[in-house]
Protein backbone atom coordinates (compact mmCIF):
# COMPACT_ATOMS: atom_id res chain seq x y z
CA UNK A 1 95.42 182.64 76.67
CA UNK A 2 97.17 179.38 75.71
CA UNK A 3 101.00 180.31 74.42
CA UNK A 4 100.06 178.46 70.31
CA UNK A 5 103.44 176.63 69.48
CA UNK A 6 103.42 177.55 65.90
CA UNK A 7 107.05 175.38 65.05
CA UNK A 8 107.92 172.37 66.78
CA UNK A 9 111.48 171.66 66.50
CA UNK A 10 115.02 171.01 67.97
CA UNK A 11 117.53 172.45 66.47
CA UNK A 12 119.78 172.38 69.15
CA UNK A 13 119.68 168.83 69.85
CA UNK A 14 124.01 167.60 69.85
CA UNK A 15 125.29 164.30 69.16
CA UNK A 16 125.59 163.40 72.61
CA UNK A 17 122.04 164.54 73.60
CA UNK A 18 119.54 161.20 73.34
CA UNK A 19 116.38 163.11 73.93
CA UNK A 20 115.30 166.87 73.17
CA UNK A 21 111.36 167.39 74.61
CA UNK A 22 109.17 170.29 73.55
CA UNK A 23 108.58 172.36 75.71
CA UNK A 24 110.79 171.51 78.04
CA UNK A 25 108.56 171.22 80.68
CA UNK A 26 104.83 171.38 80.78
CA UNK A 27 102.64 170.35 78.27
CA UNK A 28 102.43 172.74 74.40
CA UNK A 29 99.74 173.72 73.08
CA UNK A 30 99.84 172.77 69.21
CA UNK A 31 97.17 173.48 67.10
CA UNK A 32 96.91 171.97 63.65
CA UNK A 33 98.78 174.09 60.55
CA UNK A 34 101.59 173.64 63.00
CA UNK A 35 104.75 172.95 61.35
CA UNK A 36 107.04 170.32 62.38
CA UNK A 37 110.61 170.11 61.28
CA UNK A 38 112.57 166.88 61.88
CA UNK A 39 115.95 167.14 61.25
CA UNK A 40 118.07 164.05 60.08
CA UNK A 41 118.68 161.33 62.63
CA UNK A 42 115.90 162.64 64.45
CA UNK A 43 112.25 161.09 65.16
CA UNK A 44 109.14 162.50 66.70
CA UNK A 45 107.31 161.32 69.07
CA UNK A 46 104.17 162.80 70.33
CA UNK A 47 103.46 161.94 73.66
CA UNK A 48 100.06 162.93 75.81
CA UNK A 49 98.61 161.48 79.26
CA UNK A 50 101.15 159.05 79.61
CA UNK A 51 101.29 157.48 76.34
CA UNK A 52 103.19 158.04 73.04
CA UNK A 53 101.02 158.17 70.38
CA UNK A 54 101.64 160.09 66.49
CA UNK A 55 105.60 160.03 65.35
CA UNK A 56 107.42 162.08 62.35
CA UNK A 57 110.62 160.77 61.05
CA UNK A 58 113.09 163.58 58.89
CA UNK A 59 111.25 166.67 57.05
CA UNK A 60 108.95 169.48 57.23
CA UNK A 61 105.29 167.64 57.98
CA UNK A 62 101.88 170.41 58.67
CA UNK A 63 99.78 169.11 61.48
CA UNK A 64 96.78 167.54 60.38
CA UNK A 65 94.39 164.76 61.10
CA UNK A 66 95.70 162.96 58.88
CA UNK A 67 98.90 162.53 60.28
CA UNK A 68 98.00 162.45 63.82
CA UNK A 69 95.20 160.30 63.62
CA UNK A 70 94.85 159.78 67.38
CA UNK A 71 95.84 163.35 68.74
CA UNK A 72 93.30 164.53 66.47
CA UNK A 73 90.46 162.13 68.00
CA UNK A 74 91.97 162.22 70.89
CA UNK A 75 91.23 166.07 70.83
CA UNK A 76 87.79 165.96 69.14
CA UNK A 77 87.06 163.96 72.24
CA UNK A 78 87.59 165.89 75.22
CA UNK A 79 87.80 169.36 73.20
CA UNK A 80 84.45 169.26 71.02
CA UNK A 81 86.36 169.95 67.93
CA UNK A 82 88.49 172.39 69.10
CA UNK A 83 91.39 172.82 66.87
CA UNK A 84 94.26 173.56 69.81
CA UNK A 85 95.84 170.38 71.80
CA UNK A 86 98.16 169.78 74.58
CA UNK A 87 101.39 167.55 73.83
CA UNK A 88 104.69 167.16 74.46
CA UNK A 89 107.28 166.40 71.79
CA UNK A 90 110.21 163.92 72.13
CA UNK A 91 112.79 164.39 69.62
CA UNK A 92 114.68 161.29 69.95
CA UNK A 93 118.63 161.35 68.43
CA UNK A 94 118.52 158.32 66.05
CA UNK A 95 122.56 158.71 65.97
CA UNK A 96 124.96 155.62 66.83
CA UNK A 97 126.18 156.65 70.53
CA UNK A 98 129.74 155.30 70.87
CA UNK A 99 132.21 154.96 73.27
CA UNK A 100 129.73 155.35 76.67
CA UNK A 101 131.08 154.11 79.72
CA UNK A 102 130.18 151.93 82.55
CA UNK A 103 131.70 151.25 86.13
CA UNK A 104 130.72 149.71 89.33
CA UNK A 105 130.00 152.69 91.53
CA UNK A 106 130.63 150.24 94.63
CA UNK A 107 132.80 147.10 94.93
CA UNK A 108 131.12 143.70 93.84
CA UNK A 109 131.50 141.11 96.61
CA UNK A 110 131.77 137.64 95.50
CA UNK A 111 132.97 133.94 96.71
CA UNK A 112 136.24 132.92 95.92
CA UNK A 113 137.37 129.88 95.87
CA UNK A 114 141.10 130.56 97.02
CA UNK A 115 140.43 133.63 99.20
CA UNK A 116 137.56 132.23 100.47
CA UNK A 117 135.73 135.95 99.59
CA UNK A 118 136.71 138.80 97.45
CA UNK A 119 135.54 142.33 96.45
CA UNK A 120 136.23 143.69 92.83
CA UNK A 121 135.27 146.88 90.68
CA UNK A 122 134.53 146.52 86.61
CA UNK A 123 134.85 149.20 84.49
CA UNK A 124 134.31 149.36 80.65
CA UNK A 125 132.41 150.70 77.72
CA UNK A 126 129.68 150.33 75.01
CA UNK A 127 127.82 151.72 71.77
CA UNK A 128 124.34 151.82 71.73
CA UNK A 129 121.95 153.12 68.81
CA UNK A 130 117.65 154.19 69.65
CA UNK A 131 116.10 151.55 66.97
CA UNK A 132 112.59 151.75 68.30
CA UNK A 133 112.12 155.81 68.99
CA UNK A 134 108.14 154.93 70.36
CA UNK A 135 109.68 152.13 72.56
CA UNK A 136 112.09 153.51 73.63
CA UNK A 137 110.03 156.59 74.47
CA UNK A 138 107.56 154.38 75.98
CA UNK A 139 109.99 152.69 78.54
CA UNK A 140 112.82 155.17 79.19
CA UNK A 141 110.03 158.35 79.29
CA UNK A 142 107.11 157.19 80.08
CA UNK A 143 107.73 153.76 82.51
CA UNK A 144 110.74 155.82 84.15
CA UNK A 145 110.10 159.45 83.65
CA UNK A 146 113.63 160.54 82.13
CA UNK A 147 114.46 162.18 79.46
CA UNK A 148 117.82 164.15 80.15
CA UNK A 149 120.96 162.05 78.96
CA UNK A 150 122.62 161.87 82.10
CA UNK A 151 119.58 160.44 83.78
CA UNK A 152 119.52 157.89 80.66
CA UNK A 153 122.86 157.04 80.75
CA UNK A 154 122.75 156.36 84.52
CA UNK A 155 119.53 153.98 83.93
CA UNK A 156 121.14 151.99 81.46
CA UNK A 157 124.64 151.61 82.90
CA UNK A 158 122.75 150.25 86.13
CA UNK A 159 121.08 147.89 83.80
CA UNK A 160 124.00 146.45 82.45
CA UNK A 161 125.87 146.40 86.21
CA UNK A 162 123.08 144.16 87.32
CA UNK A 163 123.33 141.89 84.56
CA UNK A 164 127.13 141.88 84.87
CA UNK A 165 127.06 140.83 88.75
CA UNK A 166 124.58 138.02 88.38
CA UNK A 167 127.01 136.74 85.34
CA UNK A 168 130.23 137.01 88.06
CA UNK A 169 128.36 135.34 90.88
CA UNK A 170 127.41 132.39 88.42
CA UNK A 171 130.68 131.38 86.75
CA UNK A 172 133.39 133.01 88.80
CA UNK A 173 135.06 130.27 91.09
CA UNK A 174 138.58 132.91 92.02
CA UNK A 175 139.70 135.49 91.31
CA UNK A 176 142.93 134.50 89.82
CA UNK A 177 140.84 132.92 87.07
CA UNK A 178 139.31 136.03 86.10
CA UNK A 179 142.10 137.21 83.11
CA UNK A 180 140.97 134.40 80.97
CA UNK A 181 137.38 134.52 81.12
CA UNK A 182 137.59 138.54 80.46
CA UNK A 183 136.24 137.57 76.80
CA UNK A 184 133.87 134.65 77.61
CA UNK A 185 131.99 136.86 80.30
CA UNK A 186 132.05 140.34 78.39
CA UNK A 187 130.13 137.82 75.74
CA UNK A 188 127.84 136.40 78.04
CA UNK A 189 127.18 140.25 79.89
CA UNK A 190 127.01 141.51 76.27
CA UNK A 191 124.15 138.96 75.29
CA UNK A 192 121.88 139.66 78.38
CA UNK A 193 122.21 143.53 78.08
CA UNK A 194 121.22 143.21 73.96
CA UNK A 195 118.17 141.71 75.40
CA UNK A 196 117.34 144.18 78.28
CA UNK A 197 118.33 147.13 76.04
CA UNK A 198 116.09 145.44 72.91
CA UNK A 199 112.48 145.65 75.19
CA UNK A 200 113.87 149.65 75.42
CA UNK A 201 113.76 149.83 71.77
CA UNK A 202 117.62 150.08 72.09
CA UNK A 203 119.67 148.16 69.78
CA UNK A 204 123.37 147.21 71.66
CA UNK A 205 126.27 146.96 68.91
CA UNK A 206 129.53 146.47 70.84
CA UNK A 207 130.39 146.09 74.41
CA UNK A 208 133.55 145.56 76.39
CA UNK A 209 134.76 144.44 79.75
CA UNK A 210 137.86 147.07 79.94
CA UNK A 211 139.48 145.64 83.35
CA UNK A 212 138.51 143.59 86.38
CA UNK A 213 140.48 144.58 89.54
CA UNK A 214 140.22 144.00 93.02
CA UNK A 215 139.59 146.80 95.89
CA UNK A 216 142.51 147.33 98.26
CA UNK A 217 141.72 145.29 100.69
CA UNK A 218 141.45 142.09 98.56
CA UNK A 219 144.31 143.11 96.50
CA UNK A 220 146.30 142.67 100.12
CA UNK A 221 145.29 139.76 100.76
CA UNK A 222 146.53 138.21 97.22
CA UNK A 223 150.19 139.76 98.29
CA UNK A 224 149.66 138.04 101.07
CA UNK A 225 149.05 134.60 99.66
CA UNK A 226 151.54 135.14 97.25
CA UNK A 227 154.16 135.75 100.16
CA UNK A 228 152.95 132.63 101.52
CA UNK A 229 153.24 130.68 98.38
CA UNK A 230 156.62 131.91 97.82
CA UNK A 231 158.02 130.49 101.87
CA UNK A 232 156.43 127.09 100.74
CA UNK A 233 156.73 125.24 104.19
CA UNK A 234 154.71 127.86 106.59
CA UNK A 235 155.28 125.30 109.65
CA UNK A 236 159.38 125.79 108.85
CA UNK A 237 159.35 129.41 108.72
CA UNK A 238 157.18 130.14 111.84
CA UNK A 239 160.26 128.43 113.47
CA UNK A 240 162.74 130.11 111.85
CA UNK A 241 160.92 133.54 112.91
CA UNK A 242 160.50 131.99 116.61
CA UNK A 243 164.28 131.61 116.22
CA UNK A 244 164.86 135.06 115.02
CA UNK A 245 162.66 136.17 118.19
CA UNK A 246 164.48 134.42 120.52
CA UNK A 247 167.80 135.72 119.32
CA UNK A 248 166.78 139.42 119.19
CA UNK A 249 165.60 138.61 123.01
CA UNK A 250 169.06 137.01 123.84
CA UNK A 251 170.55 140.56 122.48
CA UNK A 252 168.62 142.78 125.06
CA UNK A 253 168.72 141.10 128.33
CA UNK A 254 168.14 143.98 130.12
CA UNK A 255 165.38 145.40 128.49
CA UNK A 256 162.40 146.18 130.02
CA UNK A 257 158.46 144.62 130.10
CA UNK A 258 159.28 141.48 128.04
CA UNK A 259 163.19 141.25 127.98
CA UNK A 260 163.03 141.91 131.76
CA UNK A 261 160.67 138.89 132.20
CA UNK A 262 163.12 136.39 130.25
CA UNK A 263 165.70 137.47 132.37
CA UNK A 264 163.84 136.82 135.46
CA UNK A 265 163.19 133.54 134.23
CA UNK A 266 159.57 133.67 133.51
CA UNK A 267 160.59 133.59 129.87
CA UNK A 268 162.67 130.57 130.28
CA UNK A 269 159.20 128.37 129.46
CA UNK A 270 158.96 130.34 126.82
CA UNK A 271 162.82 130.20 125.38
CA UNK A 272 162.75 126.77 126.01
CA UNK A 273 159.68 126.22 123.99
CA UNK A 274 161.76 128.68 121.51
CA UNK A 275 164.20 125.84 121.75
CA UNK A 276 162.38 123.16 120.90
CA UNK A 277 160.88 124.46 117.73
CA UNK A 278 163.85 125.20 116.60
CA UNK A 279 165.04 121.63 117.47
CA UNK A 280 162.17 120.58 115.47
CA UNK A 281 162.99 122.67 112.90
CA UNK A 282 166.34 121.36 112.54
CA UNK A 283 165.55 117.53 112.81
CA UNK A 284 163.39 118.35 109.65
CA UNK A 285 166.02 119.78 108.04
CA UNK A 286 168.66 117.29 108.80
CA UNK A 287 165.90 114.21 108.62
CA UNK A 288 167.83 113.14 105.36
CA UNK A 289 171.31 114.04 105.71
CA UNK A 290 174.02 111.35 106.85
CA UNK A 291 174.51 111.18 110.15
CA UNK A 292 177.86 110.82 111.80
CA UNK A 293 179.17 107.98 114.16
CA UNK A 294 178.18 108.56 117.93
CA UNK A 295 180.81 109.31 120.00
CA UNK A 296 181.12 108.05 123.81
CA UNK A 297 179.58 110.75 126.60
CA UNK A 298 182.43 112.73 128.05
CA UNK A 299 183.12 111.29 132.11
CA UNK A 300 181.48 113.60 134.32
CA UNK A 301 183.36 115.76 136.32
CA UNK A 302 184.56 114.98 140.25
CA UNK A 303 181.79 116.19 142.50
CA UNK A 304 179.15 116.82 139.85
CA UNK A 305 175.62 115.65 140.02
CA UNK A 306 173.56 113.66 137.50
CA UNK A 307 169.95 113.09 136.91
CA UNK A 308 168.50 109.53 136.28
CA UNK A 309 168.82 109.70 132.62
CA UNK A 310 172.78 111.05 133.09
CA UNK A 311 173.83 108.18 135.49
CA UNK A 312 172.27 105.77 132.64
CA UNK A 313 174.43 106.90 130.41
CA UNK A 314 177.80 107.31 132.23
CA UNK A 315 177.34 103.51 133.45
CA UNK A 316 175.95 102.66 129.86
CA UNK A 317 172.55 101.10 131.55
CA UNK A 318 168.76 102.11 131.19
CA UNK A 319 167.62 104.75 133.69
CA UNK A 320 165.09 101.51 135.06
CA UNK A 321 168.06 99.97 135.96
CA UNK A 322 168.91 102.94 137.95
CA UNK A 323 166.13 103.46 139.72
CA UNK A 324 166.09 99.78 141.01
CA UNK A 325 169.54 99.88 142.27
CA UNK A 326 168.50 103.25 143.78
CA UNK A 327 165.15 101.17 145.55
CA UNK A 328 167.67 98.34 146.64
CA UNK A 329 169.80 100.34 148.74
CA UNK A 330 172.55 100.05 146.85
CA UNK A 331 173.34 103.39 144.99
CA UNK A 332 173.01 106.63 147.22
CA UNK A 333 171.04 109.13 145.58
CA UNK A 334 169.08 112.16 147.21
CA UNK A 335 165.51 113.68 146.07
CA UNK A 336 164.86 117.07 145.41
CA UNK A 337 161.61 118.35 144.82
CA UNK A 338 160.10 115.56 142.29
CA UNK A 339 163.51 115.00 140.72
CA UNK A 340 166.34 112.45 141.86
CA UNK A 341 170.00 113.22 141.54
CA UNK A 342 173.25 111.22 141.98
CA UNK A 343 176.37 112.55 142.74
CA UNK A 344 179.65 111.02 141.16
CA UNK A 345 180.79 109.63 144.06
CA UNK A 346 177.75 107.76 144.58
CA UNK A 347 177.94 106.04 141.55
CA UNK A 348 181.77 105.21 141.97
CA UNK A 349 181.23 103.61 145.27
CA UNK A 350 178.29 101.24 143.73
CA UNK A 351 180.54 100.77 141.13
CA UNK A 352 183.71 99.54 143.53
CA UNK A 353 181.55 97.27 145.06
């Protein structure tokens, strides 16, 4: 035989606890005389194939037709009159439920318009009060088949993460801007969750963006551009580190792998390249600074050798000029490889006539 619930009540149900169902799983069988006992801040909700039908708000009520009008023809119906029917009960906590929390459970990844893409986590928190118990029945119970707070909770914080990312990706440019919109966007969030939460028969009074932060990974990247904002000139201080290279290279000429190569001379390409960038990076440092008088070029030394550019300058001529004494027989020079050199003596002779 049928176990005849002969009380329905939950007397148990806590502050924290949204829903209480008789039984608690299954359908009862009620019969009417059945006493109900609704205790304050709590609502009944009869619920049978799917849909929520009779409700009892705070008391004592007796079962009767006449106040469950459509269990009792719903029973007439498909029992003949018989005065036993299968339910279940939904005690729904009318109570204010403050201070719940939400949180992305993964990082949001959004544009940026400085980073050029960044990944953040929101946490934060809200109070929520049940102000239509049949709706809310209806949609959280019956459309989603929960009833156990933690499955509740979890529903409606996903609710209000989706409404949150859709109001990032629409008005978040960078990151850096994100302090001072905290209160523009937890209004914005706060006004598409009231409606969401409203067609649950859930009324939302207060919510709250706590914090905004970025994962790891973007949060390295800001240090980064912050470093970079702090050198100012990046062209400047990739010169200065190619200096600092070169000199650390200078210190170990005997090293192996690398150091070994330099001294071998396959590094001279690359120390003179060293060279010139810090040349460059000299000229524009001294671009604006006074420059001193030129002084004359130092005579070269008997027996030394000079290049076109060299003789030029010891005879205070253009290196053309050079080179067409050079193809007129008259100044010796000698050709080595691709380059032609002049030797002191050379130059004296043309000179003597």
């Amino acid at each position: 035989m049928p176990r005849i619930i002969d009380v329905v009540e939950a007397p148990n149900q806590g502050p924290n606890e949204m829903v209480a169902r008789v039984p608690q799983a299954g359908s009862g069988d009620f019969r009417l005389g059945s006493q109900v006992i609704v205790r304050e801040s709590q609502v009944a909700v009869f619920y049978r194939d799917g849909k929520s039908l009779d409700t009892f708000g705070p008391g004592r009520h007796t079962i009767t037709t006449a106040n469950l009008p459509l269990i009792s023809g719903l029973m007439n119906f498909l029992t003949g009159g018989n005065n036993v029917f299968t339910a279940e009960v939904y005690f729904v906590n009318m109570r204010e439920f403050t201070d719940l929390k939400w949180g992305t459970p993964q990082p949001i990844s959004l544009r940026d318009s400085e980073l050029g893409f960044a990944r953040v986590r929101a946490f934060g928190q809200y109070t929520m009060q049940v102000s239509d118990p049949k709706r809310f029945v209806d949609q959280i119970v019956g459309t989603q088949g929960l009833y156990q707070t933690s499955q509740i909770e979890d529903y409606l914080r996903n609710s209000i993460i989706s409404r949150m990312t859709d109001i990032l990706g629409e008005n978040m440019t960078s990151i850096f801007d994100l302090p001072k919109l905290i209160d523009e966007m937890g209004a914005a969030i706060k006004s598409k969750v009231q409606d969401s939460f409203a067609a649950m028969g859930i009324a939302l009074k207060q919510f709250m963006i706590v914090s905004i932060t970025p994962t790891d990974e973007t949060a390295k990247a800001i240090d980064e551009r912050a470093s970079m904002g702090a050198i100012g000139n990046m062209d400047a201080y990739m010169k200065y580190q190619a200096a600092k290279a070169m000199t650390e290279a200078a210190k170990n000429p005997s090293g192996g792998g690398a150091a070994a190569g330099v001294g071998l001379g396959a590094g001279m390409g690359m120390g003179a390249g060293m060279a010139g960038m810090i040349a460059n990076a000299m000229n524009s440092a001294s671009s604006n600074a006074p420059q001193a008088p030129s002084s004359p070029a130092a005579a070269p030394a008997p027996g030394s050798v000079m290049t076109l550019e060299e003789a030029a300058a010891y005879l205070k001529v253009t290196p053309a000029d050079i080179q067409a004494a050079i193809d007129a027989g008259e100044l010796k020079s000698k050709k080595v490889g691709a380059q032609v050199r002049i030797s002191k003596e050379a130059i004296d002779a043309y000179m003597a006539g």
